[in-house]
N, C-alpha and C. Protein backbone atom coordinates (compact mmCIF):
# COMPACT_ATOMS: atom_id res chain seq x y z
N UNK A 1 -1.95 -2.10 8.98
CA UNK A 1 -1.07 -2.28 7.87
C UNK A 1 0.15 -3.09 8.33
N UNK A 2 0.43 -4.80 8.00
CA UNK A 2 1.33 -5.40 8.40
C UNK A 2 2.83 -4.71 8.42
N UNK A 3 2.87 -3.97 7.02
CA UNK A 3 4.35 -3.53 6.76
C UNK A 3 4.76 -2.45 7.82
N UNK A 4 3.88 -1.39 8.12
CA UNK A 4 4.14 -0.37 9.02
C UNK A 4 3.72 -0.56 10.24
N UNK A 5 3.62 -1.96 10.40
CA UNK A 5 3.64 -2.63 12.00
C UNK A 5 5.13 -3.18 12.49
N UNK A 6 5.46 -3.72 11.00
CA UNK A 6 6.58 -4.77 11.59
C UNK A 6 7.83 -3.62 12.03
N UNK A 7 7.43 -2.19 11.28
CA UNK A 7 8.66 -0.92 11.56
C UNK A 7 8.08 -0.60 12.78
N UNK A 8 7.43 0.20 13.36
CA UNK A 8 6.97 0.54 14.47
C UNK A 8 6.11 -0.11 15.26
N UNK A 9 6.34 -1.75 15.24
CA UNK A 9 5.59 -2.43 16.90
C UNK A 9 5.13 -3.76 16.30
N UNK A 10 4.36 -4.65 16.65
CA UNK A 10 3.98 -6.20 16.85
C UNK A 10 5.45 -6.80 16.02
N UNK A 11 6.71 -6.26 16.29
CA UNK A 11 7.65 -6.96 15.94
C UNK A 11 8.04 -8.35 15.70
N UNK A 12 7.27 -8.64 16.89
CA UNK A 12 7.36 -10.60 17.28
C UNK A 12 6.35 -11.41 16.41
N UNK A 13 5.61 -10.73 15.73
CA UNK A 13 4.77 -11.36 14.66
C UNK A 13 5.52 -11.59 13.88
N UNK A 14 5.32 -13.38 12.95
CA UNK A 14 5.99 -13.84 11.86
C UNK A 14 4.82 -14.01 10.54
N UNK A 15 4.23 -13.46 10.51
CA UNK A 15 3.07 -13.36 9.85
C UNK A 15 3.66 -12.90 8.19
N UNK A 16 3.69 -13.61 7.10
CA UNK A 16 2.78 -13.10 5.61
C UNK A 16 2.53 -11.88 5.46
N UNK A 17 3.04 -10.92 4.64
CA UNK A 17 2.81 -9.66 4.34
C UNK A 17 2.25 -9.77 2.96
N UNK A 18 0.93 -9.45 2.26
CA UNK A 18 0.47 -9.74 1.24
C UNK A 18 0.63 -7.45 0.82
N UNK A 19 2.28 -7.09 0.62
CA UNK A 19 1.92 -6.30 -0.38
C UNK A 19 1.70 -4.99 -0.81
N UNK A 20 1.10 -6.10 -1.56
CA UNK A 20 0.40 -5.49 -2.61
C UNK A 20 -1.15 -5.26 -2.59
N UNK A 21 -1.45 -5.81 -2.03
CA UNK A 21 -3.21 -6.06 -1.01
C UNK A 21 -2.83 -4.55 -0.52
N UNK A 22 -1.71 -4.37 0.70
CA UNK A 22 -1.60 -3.45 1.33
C UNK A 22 -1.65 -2.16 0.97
N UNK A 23 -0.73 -1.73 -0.63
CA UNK A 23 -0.53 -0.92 -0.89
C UNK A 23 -1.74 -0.77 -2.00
N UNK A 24 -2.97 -1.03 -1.99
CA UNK A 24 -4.09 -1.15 -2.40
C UNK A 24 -4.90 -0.76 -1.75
N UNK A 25 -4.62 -0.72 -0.22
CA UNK A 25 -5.67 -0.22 0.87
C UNK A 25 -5.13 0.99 1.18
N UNK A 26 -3.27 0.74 1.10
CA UNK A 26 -3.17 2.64 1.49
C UNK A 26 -3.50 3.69 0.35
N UNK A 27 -3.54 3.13 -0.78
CA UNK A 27 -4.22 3.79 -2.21
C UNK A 27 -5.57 4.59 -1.90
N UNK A 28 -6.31 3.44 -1.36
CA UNK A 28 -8.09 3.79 -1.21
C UNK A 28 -7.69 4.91 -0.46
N UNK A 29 -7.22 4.93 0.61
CA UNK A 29 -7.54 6.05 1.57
C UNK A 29 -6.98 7.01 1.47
N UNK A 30 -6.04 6.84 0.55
CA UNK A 30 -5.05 8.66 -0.01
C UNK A 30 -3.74 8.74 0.68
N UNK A 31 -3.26 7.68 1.26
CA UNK A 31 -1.90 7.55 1.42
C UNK A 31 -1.18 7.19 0.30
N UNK A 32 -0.56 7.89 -0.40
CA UNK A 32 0.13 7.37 -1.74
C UNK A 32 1.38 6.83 -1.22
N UNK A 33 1.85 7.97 -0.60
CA UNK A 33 3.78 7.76 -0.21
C UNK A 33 3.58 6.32 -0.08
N UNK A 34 2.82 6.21 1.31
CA UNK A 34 3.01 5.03 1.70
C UNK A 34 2.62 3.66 1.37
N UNK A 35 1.28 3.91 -0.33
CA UNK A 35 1.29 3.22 -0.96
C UNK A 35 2.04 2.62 -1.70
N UNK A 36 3.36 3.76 -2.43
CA UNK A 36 4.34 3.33 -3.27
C UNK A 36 5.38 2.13 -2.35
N UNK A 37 5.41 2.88 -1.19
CA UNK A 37 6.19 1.99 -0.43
C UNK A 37 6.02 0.36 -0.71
N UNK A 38 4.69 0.03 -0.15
CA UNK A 38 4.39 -1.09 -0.05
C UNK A 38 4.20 -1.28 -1.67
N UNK A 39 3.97 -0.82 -2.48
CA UNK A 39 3.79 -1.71 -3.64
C UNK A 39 5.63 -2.28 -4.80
N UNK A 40 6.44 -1.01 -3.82
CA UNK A 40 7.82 -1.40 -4.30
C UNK A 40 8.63 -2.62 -3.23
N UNK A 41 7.77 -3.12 -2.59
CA UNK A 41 8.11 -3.83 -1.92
C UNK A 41 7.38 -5.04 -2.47
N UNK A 42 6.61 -5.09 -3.02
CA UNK A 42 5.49 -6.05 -4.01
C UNK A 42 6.31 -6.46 -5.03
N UNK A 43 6.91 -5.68 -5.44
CA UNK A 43 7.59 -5.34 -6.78
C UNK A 43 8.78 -6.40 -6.40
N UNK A 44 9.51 -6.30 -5.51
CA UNK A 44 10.57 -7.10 -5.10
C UNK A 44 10.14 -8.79 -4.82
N UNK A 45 9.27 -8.85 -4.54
CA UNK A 45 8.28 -10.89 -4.16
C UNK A 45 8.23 -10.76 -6.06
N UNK A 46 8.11 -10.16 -6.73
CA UNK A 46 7.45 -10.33 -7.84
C UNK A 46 7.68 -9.14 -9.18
N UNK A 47 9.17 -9.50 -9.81
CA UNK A 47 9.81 -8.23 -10.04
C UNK A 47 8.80 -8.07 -11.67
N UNK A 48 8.72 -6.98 -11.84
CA UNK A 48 8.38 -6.89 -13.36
C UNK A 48 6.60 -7.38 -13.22
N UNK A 49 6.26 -7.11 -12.66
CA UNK A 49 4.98 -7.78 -12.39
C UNK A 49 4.34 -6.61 -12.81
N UNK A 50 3.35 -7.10 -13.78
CA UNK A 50 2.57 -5.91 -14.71
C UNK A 50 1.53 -5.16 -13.79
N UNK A 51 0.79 -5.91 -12.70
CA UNK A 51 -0.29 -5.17 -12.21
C UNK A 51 0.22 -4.77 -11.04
N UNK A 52 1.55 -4.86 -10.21
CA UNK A 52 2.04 -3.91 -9.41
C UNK A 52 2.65 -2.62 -10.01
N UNK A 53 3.43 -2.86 -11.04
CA UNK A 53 3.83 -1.73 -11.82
C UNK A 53 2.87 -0.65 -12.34
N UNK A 54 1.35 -1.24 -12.35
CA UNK A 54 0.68 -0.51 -13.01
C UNK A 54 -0.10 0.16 -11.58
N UNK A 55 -0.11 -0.31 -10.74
CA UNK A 55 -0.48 0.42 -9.26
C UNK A 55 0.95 1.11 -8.56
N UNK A 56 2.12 1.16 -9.06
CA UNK A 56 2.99 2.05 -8.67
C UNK A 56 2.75 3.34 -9.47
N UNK A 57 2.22 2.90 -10.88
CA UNK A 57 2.19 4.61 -11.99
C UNK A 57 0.70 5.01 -11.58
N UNK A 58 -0.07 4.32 -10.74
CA UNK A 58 -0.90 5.40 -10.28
C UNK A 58 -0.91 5.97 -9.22
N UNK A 59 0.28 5.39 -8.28
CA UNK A 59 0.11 5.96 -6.85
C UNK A 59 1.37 7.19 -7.57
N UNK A 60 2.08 7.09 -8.67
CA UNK A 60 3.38 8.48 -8.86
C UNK A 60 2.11 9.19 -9.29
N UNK A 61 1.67 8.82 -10.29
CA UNK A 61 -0.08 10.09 -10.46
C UNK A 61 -0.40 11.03 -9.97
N UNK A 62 -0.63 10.22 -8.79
CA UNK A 62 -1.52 10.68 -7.65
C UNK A 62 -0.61 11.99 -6.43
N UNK A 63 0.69 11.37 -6.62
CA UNK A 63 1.31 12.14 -6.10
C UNK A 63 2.58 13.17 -6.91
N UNK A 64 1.66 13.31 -8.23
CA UNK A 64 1.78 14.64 -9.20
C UNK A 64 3.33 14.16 -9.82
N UNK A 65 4.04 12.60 -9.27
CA UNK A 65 5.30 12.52 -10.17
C UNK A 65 4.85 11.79 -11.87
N UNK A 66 4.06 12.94 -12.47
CA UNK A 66 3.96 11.88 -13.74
C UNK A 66 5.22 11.85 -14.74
N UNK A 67 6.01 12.34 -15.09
CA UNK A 67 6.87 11.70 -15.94
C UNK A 67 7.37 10.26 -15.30
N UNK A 68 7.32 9.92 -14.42
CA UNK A 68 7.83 8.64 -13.50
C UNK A 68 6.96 7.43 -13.44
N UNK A 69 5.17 7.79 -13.67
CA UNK A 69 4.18 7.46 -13.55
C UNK A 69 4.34 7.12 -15.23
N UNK A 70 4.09 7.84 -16.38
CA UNK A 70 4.29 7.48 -17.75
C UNK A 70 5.37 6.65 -18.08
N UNK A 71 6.43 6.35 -17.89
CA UNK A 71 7.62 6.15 -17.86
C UNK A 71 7.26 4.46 -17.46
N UNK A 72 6.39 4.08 -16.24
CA UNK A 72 6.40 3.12 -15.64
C UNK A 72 5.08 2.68 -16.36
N UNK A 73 4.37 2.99 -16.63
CA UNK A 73 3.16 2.43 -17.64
C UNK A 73 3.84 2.08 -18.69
N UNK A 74 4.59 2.71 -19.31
CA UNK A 74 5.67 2.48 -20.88
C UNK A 74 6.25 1.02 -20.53
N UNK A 75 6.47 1.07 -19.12
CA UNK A 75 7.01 -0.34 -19.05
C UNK A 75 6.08 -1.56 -18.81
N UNK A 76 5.38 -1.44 -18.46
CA UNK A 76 3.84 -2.34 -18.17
C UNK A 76 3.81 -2.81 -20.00
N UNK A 77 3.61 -1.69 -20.80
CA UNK A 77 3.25 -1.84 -22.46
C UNK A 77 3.94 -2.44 -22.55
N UNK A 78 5.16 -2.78 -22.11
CA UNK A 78 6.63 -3.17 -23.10
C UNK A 78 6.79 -4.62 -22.65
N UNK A 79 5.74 -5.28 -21.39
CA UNK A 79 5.79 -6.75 -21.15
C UNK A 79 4.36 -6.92 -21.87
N UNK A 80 3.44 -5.97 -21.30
CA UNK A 80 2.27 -6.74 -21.88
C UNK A 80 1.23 -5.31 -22.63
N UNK A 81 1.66 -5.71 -23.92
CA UNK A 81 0.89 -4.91 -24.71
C UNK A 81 -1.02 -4.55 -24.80
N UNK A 82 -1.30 -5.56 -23.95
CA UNK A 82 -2.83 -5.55 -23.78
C UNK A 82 -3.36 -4.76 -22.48
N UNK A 83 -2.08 -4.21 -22.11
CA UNK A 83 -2.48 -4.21 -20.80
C UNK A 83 -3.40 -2.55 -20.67
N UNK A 84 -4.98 -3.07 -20.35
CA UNK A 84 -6.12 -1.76 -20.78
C UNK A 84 -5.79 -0.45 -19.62
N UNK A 85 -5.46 -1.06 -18.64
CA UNK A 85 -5.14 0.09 -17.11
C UNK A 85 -4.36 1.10 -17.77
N UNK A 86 -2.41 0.50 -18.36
CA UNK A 86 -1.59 1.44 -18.30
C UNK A 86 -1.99 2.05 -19.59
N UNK A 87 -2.53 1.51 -20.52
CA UNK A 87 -2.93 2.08 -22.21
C UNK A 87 -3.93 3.33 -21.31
N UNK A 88 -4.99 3.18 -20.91
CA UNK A 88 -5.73 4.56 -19.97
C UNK A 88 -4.73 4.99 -19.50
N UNK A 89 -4.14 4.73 -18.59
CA UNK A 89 -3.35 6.10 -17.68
C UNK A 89 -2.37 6.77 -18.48
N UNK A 90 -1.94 6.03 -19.21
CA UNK A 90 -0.85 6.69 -20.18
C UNK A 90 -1.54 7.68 -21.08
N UNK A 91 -2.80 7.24 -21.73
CA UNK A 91 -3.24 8.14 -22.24
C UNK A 91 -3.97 9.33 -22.02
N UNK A 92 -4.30 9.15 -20.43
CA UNK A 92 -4.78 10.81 -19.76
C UNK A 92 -3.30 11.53 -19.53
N UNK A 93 -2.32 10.68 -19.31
CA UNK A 93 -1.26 11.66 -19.09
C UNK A 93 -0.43 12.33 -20.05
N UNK A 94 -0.47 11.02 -21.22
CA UNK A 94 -0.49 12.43 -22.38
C UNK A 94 -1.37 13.52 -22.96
N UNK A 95 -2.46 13.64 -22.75
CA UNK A 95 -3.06 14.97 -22.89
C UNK A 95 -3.11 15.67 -21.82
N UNK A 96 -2.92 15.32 -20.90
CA UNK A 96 -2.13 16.20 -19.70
C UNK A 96 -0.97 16.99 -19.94
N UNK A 97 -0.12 16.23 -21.04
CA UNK A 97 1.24 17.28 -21.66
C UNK A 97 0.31 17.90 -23.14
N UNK A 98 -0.74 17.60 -23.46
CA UNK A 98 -1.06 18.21 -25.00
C UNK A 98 -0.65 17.43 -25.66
N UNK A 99 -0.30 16.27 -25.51
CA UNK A 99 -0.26 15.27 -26.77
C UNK A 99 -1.43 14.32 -26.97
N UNK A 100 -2.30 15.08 -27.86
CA UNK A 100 -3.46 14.74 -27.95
C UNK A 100 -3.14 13.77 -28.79
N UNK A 101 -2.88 13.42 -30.46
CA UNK A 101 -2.19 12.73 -31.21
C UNK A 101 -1.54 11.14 -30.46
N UNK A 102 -0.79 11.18 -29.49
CA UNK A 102 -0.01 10.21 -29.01
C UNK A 102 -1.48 9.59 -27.99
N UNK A 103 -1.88 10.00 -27.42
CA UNK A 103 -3.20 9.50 -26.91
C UNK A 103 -3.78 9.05 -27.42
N UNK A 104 -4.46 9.25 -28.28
CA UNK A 104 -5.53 8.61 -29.46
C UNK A 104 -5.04 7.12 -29.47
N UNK A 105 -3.86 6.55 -29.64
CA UNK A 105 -3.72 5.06 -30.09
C UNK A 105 -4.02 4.79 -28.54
N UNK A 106 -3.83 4.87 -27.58
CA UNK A 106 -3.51 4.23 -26.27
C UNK A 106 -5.48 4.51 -25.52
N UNK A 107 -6.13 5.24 -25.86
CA UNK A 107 -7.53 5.55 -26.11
C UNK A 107 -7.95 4.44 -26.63
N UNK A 108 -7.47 4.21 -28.25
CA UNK A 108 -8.25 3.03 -29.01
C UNK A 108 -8.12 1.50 -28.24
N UNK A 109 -7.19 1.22 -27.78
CA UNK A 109 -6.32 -0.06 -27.21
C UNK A 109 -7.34 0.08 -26.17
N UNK A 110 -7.62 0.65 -25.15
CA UNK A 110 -8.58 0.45 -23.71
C UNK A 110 -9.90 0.23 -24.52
N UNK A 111 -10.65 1.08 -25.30
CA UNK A 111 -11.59 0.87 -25.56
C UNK A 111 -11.63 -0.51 -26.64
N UNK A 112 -11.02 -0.83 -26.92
CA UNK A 112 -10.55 -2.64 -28.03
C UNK A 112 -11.22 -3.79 -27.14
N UNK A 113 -10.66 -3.49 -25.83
CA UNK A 113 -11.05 -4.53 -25.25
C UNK A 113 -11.35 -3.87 -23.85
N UNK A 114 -12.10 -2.97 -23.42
CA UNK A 114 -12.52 -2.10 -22.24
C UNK A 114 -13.05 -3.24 -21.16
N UNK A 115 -12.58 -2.97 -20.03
CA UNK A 115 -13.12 -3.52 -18.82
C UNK A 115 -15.10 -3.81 -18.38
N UNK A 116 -15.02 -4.23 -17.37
CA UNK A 116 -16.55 -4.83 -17.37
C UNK A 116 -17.01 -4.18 -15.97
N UNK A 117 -18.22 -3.58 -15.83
CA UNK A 117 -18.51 -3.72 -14.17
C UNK A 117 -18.78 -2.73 -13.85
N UNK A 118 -19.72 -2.34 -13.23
CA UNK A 118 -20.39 -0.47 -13.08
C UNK A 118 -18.89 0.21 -12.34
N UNK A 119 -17.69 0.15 -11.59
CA UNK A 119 -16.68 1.22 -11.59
C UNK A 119 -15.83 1.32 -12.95
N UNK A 120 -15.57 0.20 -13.29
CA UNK A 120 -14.98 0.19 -14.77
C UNK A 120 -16.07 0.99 -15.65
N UNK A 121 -17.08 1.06 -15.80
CA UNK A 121 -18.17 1.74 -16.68
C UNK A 121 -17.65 3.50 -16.78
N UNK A 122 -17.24 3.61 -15.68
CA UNK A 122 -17.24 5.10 -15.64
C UNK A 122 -15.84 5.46 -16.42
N UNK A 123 -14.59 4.88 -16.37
CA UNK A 123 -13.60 4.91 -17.07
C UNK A 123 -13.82 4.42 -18.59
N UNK A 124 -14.44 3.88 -19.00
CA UNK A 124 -14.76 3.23 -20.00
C UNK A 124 -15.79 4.88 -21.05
N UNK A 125 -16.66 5.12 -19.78
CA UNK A 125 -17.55 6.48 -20.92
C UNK A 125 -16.70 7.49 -20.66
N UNK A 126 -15.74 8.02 -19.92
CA UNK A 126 -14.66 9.10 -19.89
C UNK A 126 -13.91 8.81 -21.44
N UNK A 127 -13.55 7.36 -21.54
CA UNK A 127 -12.58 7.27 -22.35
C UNK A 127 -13.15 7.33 -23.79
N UNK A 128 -14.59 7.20 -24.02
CA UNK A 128 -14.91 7.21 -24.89
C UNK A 128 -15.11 8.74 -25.00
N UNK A 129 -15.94 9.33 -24.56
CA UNK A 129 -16.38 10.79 -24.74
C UNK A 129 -14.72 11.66 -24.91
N UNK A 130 -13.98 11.29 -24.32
CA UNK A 130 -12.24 11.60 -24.69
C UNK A 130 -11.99 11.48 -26.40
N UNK A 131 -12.26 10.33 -26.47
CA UNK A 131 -11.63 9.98 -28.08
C UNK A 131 -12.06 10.72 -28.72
N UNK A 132 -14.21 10.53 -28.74
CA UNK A 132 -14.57 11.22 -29.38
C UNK A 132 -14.13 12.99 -29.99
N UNK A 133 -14.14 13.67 -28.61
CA UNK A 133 -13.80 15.16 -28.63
C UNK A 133 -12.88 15.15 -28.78
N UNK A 134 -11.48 14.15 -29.02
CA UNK A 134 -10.13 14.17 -29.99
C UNK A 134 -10.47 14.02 -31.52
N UNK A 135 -11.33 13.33 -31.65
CA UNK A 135 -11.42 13.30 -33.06
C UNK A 135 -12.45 14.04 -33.50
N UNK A 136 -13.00 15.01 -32.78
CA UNK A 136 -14.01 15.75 -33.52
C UNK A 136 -15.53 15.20 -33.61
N UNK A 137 -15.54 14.36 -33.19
CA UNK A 137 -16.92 13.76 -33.71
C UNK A 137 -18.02 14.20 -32.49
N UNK A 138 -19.31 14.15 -33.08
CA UNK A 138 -20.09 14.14 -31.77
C UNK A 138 -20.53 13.24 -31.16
N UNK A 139 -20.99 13.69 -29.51
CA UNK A 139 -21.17 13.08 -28.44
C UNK A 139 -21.95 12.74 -28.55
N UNK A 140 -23.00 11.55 -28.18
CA UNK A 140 -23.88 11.18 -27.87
C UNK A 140 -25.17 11.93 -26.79
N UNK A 141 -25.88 12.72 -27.00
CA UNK A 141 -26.64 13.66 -26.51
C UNK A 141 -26.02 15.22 -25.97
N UNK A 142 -25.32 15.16 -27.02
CA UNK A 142 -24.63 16.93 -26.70
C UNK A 142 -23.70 16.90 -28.50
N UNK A 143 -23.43 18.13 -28.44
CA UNK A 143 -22.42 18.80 -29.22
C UNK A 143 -21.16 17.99 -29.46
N UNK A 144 -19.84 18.00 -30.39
CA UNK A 144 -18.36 17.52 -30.58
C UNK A 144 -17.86 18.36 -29.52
């Protein structure tokens, strides 16, 4: 990890720090802290930047700060209204508080224009089988 090299050792390297790459790899492996780190450091090359912001509200997620995590998706919506990631995360985290109601629109918006690609697939039938059992309707080979 370039960033937590240049603090503790290969000092004399002048090397390109890509990040946000970085704080993408400490994500995968379950370093959050040190994901946020590097992605608020992303944030600074590139302020307001919708898809670092939207990998900072999942590394607060992950590390159980969600009002901070919602809060920062709210702001992702508020540059780019299409944006399908924070419309999902926002909307598991409001039925995480019981606001089933406030979910539902941010549900419809991901599924409007839902992502492509067998890992996206799996977020995509969560989010549907979600809506559904918000609105009552039934599932596709089971019960509402």
């Amino acid at each position: 990890m370039p960033f937590w090299k240049k603090i503790f050792g290969d000092a004399g390297e002048h090397e390109e720090v890509d990040y946000y790459r970085e704080g993408q790899e400490l994500l995968s492996v379950g370093k959050y802290h040190e994901a946020l780190t590097s992605f608020r450091l992303a944030l600074r090359e590139t302020p307001h930047d919708p898809a670092v912001l939207q990998q900072i509200a999942i590394a607060y997620t992950r590390i159980g700060m969600t009002d901070e995590a919602a809060k920062t998706y709210r702001m992702v919506l508020q540059k780019d209204a299409a944006a399908i990631g924070a419309h999902y995360g926002l909307a598991f985290l409001l039925l995480q508080d019981g606001r089933e109601e406030d979910a539902i629109p941010h549900l419809e918006a991901f599924l409007a224009s839902p992502p492509a690609g067998p890992e996206a697939q799996r977020h995509v039938d969560h989010a549907r089988r979600t809506l559904a059992e918000l609105r009552g309707e039934a599932i596709e080979g089971g019960a509402p």
